[in-house]
Protein backbone atom coordinates (compact mmCIF):
# COMPACT_ATOMS: atom_id res chain seq x y z
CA UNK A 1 -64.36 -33.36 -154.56
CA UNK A 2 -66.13 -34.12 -151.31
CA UNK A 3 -70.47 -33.90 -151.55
CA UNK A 4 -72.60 -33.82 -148.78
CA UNK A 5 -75.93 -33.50 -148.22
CA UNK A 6 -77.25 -30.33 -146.94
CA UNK A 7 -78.10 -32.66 -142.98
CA UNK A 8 -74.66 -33.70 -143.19
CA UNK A 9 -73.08 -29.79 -144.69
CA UNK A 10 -75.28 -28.49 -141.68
CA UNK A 11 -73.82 -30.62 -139.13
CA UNK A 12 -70.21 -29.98 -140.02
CA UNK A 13 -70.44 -26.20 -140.25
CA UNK A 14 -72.35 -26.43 -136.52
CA UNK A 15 -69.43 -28.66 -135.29
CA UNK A 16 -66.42 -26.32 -137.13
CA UNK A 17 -68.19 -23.17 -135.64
CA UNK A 18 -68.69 -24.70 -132.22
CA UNK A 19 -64.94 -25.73 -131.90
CA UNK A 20 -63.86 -22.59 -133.00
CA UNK A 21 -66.06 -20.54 -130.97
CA UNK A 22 -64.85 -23.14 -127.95
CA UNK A 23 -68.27 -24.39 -127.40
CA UNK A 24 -69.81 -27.52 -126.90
CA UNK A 25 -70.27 -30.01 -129.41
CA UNK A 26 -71.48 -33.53 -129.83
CA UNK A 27 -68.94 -35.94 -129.97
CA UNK A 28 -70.78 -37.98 -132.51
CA UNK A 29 -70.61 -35.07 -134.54
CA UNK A 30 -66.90 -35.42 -134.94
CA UNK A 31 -67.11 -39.29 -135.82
CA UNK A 32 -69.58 -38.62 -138.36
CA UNK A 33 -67.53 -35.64 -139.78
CA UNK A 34 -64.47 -37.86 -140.30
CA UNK A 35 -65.94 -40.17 -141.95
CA UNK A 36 -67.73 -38.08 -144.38
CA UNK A 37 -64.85 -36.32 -145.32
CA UNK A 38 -62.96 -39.02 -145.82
CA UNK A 39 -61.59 -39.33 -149.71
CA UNK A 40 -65.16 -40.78 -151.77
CA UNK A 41 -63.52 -44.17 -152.74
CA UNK A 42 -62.85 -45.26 -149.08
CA UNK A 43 -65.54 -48.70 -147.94
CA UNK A 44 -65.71 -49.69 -144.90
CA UNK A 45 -64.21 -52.98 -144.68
CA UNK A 46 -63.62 -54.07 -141.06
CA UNK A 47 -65.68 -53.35 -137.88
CA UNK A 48 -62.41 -51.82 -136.45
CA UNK A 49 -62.76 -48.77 -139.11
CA UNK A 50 -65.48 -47.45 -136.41
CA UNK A 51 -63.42 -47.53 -133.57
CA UNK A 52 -60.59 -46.05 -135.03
CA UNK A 53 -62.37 -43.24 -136.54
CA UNK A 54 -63.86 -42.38 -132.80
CA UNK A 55 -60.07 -42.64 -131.64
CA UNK A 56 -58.97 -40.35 -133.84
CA UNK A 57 -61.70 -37.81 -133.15
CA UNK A 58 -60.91 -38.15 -129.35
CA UNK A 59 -57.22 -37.64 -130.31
CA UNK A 60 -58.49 -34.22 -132.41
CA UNK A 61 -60.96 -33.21 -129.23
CA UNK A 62 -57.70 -33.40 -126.46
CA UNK A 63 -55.74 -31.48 -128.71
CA UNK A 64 -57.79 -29.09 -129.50
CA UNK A 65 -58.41 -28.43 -125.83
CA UNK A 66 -54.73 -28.46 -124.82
CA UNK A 67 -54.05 -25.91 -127.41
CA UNK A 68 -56.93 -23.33 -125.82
């Protein structure tokens, strides 16, 4: 079971309605939303864990796009 706050519940239904609506979005958004929903157990245990979270939510963003 994932839990979120209601700030961070807020910000992910804003950043799912804006990409399916094809609006604009903060890219932030996305980091933060993969890491929240990432299984409950995970720790961060090396700086790199940032980066490739932002990666992968760039990699999401230019698919997303191509497919529109």
């Amino acid at each position: 079971m994932i839990v979120l706050t209601d700030e961070q519940a807020i910000t992910v239904h804003r950043l799912l309605t804006c990409i399916l609506l094809n609006e604009t979005y903060r890219f932030a958004d996305v980091e933060d939303a993969l890491l929240w929903l990432s299984p409950e157990n995970r720790q961060i245990l090396c700086p790199f864990d940032g980066l490739w979270s932002r990666n992968l939510a760039e990699a999401i963003v230019r698919e997303l796009r191509n497919q529109v």
